[in-house]
PDB file of N, CA and C in Angstrom:
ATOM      1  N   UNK A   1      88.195  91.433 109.082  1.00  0.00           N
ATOM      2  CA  UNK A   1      88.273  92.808 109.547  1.00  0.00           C
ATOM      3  C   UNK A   1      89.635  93.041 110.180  1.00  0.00           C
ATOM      4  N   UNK A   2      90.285  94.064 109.925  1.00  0.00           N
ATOM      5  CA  UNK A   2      91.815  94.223 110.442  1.00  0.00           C
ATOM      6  C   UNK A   2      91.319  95.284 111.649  1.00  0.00           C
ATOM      7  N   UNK A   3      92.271  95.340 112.689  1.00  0.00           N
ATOM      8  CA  UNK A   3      91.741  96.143 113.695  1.00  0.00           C
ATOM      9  C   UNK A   3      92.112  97.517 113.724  1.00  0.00           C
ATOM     10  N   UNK A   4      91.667  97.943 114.338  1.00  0.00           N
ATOM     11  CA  UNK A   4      92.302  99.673 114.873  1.00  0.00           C
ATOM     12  C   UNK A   4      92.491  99.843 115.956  1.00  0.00           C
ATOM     13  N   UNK A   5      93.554  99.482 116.798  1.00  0.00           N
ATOM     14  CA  UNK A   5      93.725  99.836 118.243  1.00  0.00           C
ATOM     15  C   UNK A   5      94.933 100.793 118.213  1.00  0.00           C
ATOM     16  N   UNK A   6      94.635 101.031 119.805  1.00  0.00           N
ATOM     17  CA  UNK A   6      95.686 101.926 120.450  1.00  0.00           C
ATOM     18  C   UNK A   6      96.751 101.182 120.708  1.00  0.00           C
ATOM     19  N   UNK A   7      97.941 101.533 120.502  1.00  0.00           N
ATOM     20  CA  UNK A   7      99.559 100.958 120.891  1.00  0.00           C
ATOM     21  C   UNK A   7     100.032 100.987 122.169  1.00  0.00           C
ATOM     22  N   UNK A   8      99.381  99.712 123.252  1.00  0.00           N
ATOM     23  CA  UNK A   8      99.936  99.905 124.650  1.00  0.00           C
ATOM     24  C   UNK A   8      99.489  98.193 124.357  1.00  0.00           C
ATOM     25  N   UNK A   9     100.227  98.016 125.409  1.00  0.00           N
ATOM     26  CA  UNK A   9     100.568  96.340 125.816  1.00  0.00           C
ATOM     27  C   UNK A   9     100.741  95.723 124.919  1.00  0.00           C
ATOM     28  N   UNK A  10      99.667  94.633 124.911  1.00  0.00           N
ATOM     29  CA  UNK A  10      99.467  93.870 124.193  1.00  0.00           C
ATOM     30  C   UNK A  10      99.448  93.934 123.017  1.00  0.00           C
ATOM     31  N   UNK A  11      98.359  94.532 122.583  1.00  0.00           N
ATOM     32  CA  UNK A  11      97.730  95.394 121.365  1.00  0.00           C
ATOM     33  C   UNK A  11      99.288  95.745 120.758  1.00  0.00           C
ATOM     34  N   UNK A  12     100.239  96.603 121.202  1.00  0.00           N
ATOM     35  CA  UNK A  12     100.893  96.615 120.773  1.00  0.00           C
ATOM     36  C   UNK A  12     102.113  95.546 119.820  1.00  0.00           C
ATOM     37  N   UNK A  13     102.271  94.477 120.478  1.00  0.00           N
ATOM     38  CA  UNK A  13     102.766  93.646 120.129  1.00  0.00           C
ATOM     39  C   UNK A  13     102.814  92.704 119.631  1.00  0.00           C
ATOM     40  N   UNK A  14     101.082  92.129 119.385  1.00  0.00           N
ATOM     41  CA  UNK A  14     100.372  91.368 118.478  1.00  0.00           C
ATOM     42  C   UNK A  14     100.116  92.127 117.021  1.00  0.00           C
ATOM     43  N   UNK A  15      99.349  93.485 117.047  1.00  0.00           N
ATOM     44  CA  UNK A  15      99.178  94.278 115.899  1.00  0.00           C
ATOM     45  C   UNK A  15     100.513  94.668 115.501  1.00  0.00           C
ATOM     46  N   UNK A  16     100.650  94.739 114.400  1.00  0.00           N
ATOM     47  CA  UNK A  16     101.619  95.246 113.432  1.00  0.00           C
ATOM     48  C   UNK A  16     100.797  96.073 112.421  1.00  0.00           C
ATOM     49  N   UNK A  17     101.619  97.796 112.613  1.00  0.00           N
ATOM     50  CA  UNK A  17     100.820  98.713 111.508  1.00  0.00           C
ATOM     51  C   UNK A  17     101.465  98.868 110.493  1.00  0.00           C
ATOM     52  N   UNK A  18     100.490  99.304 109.618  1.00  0.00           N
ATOM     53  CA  UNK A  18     100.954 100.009 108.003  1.00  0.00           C
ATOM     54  C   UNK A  18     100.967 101.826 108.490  1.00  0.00           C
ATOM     55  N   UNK A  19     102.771 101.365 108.509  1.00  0.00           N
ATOM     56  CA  UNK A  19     103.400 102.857 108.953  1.00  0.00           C
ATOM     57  C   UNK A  19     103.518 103.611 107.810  1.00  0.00           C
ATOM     58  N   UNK A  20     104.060 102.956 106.624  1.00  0.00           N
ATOM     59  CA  UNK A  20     104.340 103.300 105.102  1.00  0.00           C
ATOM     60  C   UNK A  20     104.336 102.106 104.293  1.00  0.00           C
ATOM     61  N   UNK A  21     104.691 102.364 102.892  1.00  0.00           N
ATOM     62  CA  UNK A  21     104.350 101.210 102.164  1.00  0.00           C
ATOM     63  C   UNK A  21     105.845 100.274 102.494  1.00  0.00           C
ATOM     64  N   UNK A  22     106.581 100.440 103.280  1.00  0.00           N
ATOM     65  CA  UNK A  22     107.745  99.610 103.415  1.00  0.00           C
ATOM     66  C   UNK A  22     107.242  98.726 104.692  1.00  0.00           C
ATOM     67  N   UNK A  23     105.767  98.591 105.119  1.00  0.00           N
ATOM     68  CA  UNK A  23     105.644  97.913 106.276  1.00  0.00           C
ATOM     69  C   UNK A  23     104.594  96.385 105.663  1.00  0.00           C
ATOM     70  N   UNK A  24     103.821  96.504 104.304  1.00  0.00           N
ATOM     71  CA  UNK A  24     102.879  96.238 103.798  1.00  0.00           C
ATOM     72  C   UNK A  24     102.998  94.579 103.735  1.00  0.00           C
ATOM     73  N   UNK A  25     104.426  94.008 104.032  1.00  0.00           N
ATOM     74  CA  UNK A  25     104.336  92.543 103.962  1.00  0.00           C
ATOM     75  C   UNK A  25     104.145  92.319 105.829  1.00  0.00           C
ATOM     76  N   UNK A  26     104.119  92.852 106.719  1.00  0.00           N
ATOM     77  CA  UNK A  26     104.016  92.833 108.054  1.00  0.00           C
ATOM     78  C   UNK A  26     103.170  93.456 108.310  1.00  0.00           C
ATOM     79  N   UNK A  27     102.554  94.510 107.843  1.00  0.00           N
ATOM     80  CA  UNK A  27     101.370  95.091 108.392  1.00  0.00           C
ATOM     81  C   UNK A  27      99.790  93.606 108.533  1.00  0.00           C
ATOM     82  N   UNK A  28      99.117  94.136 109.848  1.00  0.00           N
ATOM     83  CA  UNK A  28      97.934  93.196 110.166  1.00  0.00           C
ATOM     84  C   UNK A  28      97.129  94.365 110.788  1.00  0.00           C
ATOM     85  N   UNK A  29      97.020  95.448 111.299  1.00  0.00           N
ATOM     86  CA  UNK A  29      96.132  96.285 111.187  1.00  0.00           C
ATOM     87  C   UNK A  29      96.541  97.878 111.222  1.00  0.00           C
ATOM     88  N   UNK A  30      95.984  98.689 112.323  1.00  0.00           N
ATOM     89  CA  UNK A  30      96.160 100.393 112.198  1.00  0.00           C
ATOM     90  C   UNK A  30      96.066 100.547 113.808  1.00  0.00           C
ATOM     91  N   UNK A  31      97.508 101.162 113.603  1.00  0.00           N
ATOM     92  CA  UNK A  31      98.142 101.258 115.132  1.00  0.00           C
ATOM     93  C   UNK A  31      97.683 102.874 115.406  1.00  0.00           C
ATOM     94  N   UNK A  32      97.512 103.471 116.852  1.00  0.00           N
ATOM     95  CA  UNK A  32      97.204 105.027 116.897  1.00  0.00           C
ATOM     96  C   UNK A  32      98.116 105.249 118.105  1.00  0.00           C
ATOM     97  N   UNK A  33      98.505 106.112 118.381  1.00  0.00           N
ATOM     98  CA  UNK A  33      99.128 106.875 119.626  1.00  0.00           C
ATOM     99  C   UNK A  33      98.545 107.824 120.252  1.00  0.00           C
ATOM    100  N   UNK A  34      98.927 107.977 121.647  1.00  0.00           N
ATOM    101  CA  UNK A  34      98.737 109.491 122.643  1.00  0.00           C
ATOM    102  C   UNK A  34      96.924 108.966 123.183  1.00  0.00           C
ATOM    103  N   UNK A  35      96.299 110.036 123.542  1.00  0.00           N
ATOM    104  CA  UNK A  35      95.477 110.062 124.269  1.00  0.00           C
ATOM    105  C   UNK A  35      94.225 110.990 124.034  1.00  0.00           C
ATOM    106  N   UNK A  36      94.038 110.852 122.469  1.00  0.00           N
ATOM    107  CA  UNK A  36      93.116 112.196 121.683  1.00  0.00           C
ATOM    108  C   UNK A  36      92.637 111.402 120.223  1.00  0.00           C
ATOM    109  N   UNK A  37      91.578 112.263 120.765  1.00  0.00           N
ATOM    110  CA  UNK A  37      90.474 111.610 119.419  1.00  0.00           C
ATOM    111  C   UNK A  37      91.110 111.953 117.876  1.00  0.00           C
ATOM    112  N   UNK A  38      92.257 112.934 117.795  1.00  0.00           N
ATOM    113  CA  UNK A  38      92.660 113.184 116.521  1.00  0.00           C
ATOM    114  C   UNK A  38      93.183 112.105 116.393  1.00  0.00           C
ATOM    115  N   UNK A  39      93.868 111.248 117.025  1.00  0.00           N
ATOM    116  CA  UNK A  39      95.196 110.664 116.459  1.00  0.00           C
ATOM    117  C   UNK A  39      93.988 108.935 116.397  1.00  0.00           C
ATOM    118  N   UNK A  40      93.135 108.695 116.655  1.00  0.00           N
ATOM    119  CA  UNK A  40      92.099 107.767 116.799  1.00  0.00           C
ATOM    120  C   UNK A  40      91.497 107.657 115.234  1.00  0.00           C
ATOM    121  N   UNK A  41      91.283 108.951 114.951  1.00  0.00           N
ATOM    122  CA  UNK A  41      90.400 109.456 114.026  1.00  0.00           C
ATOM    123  C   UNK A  41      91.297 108.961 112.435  1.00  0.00           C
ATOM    124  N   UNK A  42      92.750 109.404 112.372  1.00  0.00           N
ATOM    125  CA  UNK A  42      93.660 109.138 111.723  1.00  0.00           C
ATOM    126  C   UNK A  42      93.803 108.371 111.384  1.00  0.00           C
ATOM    127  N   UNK A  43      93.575 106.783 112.495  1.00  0.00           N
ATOM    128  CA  UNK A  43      94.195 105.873 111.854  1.00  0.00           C
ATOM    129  C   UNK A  43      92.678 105.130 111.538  1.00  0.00           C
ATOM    130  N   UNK A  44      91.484 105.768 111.803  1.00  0.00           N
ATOM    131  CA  UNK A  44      90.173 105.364 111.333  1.00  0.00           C
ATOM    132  C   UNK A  44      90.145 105.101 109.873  1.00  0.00           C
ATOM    133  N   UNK A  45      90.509 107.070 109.855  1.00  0.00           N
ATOM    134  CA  UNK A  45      90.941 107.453 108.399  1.00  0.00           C
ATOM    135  C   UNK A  45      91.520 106.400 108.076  1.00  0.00           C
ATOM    136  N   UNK A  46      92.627 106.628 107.767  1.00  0.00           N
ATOM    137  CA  UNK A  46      93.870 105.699 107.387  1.00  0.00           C
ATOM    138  C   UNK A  46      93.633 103.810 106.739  1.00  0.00           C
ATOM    139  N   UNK A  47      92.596 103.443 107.549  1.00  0.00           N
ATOM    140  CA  UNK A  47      92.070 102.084 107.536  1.00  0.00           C
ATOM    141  C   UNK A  47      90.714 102.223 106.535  1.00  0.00           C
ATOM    142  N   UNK A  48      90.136 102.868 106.844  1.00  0.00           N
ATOM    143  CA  UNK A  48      88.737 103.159 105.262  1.00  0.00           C
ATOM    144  C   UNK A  48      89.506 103.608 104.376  1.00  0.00           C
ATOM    145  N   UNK A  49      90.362 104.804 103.997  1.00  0.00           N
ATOM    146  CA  UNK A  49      90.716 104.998 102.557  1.00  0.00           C
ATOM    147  C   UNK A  49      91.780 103.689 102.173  1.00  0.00           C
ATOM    148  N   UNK A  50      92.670 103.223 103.153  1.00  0.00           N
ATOM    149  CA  UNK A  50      93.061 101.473 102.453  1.00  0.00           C
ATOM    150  C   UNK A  50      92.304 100.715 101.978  1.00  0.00           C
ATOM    151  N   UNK A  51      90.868 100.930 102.540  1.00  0.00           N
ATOM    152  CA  UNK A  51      90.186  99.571 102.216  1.00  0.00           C
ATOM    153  C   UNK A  51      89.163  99.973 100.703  1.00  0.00           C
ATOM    154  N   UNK A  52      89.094 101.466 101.032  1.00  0.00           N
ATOM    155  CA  UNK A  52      88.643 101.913  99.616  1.00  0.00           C
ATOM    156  C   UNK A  52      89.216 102.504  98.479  1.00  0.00           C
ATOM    157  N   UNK A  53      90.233 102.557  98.657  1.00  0.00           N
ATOM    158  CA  UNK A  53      90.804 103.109  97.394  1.00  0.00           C
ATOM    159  C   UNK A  53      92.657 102.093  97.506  1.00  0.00           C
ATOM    160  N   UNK A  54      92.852 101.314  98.665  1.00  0.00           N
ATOM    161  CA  UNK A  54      94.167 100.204  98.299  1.00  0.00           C
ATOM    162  C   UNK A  54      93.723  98.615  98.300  1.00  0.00           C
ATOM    163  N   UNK A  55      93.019  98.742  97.851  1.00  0.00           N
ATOM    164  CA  UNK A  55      91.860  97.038  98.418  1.00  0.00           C
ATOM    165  C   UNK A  55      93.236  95.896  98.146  1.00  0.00           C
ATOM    166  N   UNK A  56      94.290  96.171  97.519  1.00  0.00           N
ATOM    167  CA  UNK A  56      95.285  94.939  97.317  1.00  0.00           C
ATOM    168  C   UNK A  56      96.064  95.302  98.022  1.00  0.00           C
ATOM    169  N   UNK A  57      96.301  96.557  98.754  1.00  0.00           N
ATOM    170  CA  UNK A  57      97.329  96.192 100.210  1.00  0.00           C
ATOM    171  C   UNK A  57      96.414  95.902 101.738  1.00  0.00           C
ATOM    172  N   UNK A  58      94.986  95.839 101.595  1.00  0.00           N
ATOM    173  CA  UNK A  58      94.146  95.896 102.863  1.00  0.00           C
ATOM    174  C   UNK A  58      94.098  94.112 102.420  1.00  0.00           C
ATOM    175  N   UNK A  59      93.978  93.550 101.181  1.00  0.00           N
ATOM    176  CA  UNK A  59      93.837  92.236 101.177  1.00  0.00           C
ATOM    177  C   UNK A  59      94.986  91.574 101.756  1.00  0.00           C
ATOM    178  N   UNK A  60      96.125  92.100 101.453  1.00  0.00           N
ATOM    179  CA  UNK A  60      97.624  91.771 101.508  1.00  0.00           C
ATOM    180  C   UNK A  60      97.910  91.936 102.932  1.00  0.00           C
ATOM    181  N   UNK A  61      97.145  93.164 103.873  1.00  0.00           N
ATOM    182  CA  UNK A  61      97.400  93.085 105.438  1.00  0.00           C
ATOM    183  C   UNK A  61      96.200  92.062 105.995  1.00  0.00           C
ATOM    184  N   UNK A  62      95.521  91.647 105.566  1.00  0.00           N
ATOM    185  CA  UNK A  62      94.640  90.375 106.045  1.00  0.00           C
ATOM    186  C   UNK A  62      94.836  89.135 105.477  1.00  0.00           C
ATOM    187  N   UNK A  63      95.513  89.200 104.712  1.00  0.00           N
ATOM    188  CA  UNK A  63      96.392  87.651 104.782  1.00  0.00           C
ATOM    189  C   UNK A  63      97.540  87.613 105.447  1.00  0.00           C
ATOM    190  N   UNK A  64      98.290  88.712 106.016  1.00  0.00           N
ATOM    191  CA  UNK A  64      99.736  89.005 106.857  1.00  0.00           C
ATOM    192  C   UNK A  64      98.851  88.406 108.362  1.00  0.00           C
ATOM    193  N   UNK A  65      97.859  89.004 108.517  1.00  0.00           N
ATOM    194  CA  UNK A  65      96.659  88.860 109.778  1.00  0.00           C
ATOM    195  C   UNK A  65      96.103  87.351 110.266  1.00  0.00           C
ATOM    196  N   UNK A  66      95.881  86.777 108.974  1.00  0.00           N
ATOM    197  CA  UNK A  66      95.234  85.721 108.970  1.00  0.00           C
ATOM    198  C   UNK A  66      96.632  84.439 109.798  1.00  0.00           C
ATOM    199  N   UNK A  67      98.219  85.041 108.889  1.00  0.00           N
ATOM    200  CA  UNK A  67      99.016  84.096 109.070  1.00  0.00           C
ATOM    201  C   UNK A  67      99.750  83.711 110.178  1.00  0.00           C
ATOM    202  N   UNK A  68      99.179  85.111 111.073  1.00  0.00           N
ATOM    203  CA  UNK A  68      99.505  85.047 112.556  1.00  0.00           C
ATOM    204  C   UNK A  68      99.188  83.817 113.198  1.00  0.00           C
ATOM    205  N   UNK A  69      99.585  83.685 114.506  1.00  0.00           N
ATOM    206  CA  UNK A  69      99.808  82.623 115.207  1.00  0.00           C
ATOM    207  C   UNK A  69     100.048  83.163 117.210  1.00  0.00           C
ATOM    208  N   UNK A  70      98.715  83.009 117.640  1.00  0.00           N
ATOM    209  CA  UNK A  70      98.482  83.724 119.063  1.00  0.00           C
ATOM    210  C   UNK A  70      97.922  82.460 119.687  1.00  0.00           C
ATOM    211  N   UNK A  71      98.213  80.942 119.407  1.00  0.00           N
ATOM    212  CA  UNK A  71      98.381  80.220 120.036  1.00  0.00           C
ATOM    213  C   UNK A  71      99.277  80.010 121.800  1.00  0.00           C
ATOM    214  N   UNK A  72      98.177  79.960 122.458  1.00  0.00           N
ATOM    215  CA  UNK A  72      98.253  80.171 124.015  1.00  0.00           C
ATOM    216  C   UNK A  72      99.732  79.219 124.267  1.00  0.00           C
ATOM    217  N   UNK A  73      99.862  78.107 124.091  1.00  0.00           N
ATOM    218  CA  UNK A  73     100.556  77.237 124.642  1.00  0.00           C
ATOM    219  C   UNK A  73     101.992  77.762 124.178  1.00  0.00           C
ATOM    220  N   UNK A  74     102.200  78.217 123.047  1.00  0.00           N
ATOM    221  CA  UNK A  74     103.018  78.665 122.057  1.00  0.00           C
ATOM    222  C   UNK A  74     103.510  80.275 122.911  1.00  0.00           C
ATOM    223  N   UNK A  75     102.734  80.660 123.207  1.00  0.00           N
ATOM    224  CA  UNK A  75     102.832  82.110 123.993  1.00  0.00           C
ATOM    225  C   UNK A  75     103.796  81.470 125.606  1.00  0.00           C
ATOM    226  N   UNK A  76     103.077  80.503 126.102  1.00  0.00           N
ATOM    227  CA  UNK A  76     103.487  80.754 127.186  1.00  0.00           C
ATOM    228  C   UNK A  76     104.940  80.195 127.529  1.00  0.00           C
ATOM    229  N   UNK A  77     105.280  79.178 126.002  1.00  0.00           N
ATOM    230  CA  UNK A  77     106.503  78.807 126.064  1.00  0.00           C
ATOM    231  C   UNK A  77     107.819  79.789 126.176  1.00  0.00           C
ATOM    232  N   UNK A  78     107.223  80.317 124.937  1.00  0.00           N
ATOM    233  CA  UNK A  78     108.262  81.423 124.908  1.00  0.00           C
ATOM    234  C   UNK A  78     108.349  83.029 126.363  1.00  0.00           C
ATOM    235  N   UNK A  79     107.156  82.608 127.220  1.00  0.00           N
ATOM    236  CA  UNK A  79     106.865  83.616 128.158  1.00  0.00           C
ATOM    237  C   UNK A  79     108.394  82.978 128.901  1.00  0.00           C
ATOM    238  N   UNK A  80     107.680  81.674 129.179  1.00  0.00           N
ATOM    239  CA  UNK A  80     108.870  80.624 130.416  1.00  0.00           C
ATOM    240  C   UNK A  80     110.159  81.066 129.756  1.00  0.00           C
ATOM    241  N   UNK A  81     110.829  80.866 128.413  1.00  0.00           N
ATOM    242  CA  UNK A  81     111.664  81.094 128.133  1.00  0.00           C
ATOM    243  C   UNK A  81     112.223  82.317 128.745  1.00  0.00           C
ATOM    244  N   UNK A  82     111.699  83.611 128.284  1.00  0.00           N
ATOM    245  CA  UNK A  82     112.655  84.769 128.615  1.00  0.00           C
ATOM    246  C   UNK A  82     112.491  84.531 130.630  1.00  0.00           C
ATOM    247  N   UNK A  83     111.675  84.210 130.896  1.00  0.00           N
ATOM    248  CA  UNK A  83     111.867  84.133 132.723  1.00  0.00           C
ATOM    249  C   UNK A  83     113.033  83.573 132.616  1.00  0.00           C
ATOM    250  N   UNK A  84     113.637  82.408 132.076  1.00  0.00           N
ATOM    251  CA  UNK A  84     114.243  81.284 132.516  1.00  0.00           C
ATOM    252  C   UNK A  84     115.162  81.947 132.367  1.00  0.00           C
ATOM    253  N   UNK A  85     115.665  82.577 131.301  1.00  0.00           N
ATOM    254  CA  UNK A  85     116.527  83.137 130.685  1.00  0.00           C
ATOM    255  C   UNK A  85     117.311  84.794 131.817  1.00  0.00           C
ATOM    256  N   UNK A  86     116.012  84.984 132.363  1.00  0.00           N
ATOM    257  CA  UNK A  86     116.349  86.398 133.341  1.00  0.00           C
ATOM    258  C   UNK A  86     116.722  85.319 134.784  1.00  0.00           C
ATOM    259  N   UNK A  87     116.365  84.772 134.904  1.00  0.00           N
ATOM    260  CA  UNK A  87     116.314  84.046 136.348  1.00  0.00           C
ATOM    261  C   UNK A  87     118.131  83.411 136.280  1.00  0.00           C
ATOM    262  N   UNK A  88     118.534  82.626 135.027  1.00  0.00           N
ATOM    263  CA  UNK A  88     119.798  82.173 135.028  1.00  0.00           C
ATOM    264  C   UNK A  88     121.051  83.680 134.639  1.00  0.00           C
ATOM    265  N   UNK A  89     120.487  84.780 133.911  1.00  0.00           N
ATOM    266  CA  UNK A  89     121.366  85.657 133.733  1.00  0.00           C
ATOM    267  C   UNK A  89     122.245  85.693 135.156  1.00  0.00           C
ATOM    268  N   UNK A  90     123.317  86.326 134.883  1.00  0.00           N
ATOM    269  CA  UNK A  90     124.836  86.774 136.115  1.00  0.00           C
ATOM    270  C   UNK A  90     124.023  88.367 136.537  1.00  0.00           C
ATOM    271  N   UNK A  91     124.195  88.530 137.567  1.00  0.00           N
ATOM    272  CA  UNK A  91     124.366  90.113 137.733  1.00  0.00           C
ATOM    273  C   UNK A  91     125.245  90.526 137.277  1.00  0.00           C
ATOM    274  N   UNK A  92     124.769  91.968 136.330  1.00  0.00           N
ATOM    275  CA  UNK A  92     125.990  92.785 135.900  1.00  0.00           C
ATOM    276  C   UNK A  92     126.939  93.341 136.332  1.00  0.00           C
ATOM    277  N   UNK A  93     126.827  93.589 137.882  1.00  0.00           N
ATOM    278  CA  UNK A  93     127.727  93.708 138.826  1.00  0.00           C
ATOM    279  C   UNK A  93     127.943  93.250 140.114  1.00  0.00           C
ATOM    280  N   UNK A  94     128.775  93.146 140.897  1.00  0.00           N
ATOM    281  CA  UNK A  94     129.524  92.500 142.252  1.00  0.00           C
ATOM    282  C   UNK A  94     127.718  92.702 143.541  1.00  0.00           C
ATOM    283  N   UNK A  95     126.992  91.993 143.955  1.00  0.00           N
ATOM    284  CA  UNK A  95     125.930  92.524 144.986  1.00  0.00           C
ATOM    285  C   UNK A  95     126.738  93.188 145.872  1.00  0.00           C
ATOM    286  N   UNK A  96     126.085  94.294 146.508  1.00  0.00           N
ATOM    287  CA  UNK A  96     126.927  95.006 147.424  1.00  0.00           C
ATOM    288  C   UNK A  96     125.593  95.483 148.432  1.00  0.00           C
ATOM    289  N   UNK A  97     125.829  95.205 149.738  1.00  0.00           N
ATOM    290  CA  UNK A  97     124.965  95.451 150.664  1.00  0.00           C
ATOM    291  C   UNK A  97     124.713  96.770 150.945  1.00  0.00           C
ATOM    292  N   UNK A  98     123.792  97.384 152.100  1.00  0.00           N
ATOM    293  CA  UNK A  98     123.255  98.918 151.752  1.00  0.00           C
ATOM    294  C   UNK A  98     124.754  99.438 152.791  1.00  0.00           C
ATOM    295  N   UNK A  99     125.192  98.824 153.630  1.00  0.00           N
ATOM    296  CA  UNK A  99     126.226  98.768 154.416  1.00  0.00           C
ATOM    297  C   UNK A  99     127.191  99.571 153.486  1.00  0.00           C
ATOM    298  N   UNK A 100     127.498  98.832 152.651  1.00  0.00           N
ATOM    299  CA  UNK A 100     129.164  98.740 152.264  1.00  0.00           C
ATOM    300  C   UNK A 100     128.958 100.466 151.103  1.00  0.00           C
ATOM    301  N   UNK A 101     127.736 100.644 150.970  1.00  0.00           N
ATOM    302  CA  UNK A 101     127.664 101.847 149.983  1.00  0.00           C
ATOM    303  C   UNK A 101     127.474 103.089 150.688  1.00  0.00           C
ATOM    304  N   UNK A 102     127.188 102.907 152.448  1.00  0.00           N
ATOM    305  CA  UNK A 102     126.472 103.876 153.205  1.00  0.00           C
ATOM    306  C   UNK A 102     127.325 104.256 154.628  1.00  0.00           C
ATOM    307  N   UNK A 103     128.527 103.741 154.822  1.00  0.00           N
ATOM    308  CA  UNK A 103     129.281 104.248 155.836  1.00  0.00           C
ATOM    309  C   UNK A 103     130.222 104.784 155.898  1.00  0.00           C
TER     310      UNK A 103
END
């Protein structure tokens, strides 16, 4: 089953949608936006007529689905990474105390 969620956090960044047929080797399910049952409804739509009338690009986004990889340990490496990575960055500019900007 490919999913249908809403595009915030997570969800966002694990799911990959079929925006157009230029997404169909990366697509893994049906992404929706905003805060209304139309745009819910759409990508409902959107996910039954793939599966009934494109059955070789809904097969083709569940093997894109299947080939994923949301291995925890694997996640949290790359989490440590970008910390490590923000923690050693330079400041982009000189620190300047509230002093030196305010008298």
């Amino acid at each position: 089953t490919l999913p249908v969620v809403h595009e915030t956090g997570g969800l966002k960044d694990s799911v990959h949608g079929l925006w157009d047929d230029s997404h169909i080797d990366s697509a893994t399910g049906f992404l929706f936006g905003g805060f209304n049952d139309g745009a819910m409804k759409h990508a409902m739509y959107t996910a039954l007529s793939t599966f009934h009338h494109r059955r070789d690009v809904f097969k083709r986004m569940q093997a894109n689905a299947m080939r994923m990889s949301f291995y925890w340990p694997t996640a949290m490496d790359e989490y440590e990474k970008h910390v490590d990575w923000t923690m050693e960055a330079w400041p982009s500019r000189k620190p300047e105390s509230w002093w030196t900007n305010h008298h």
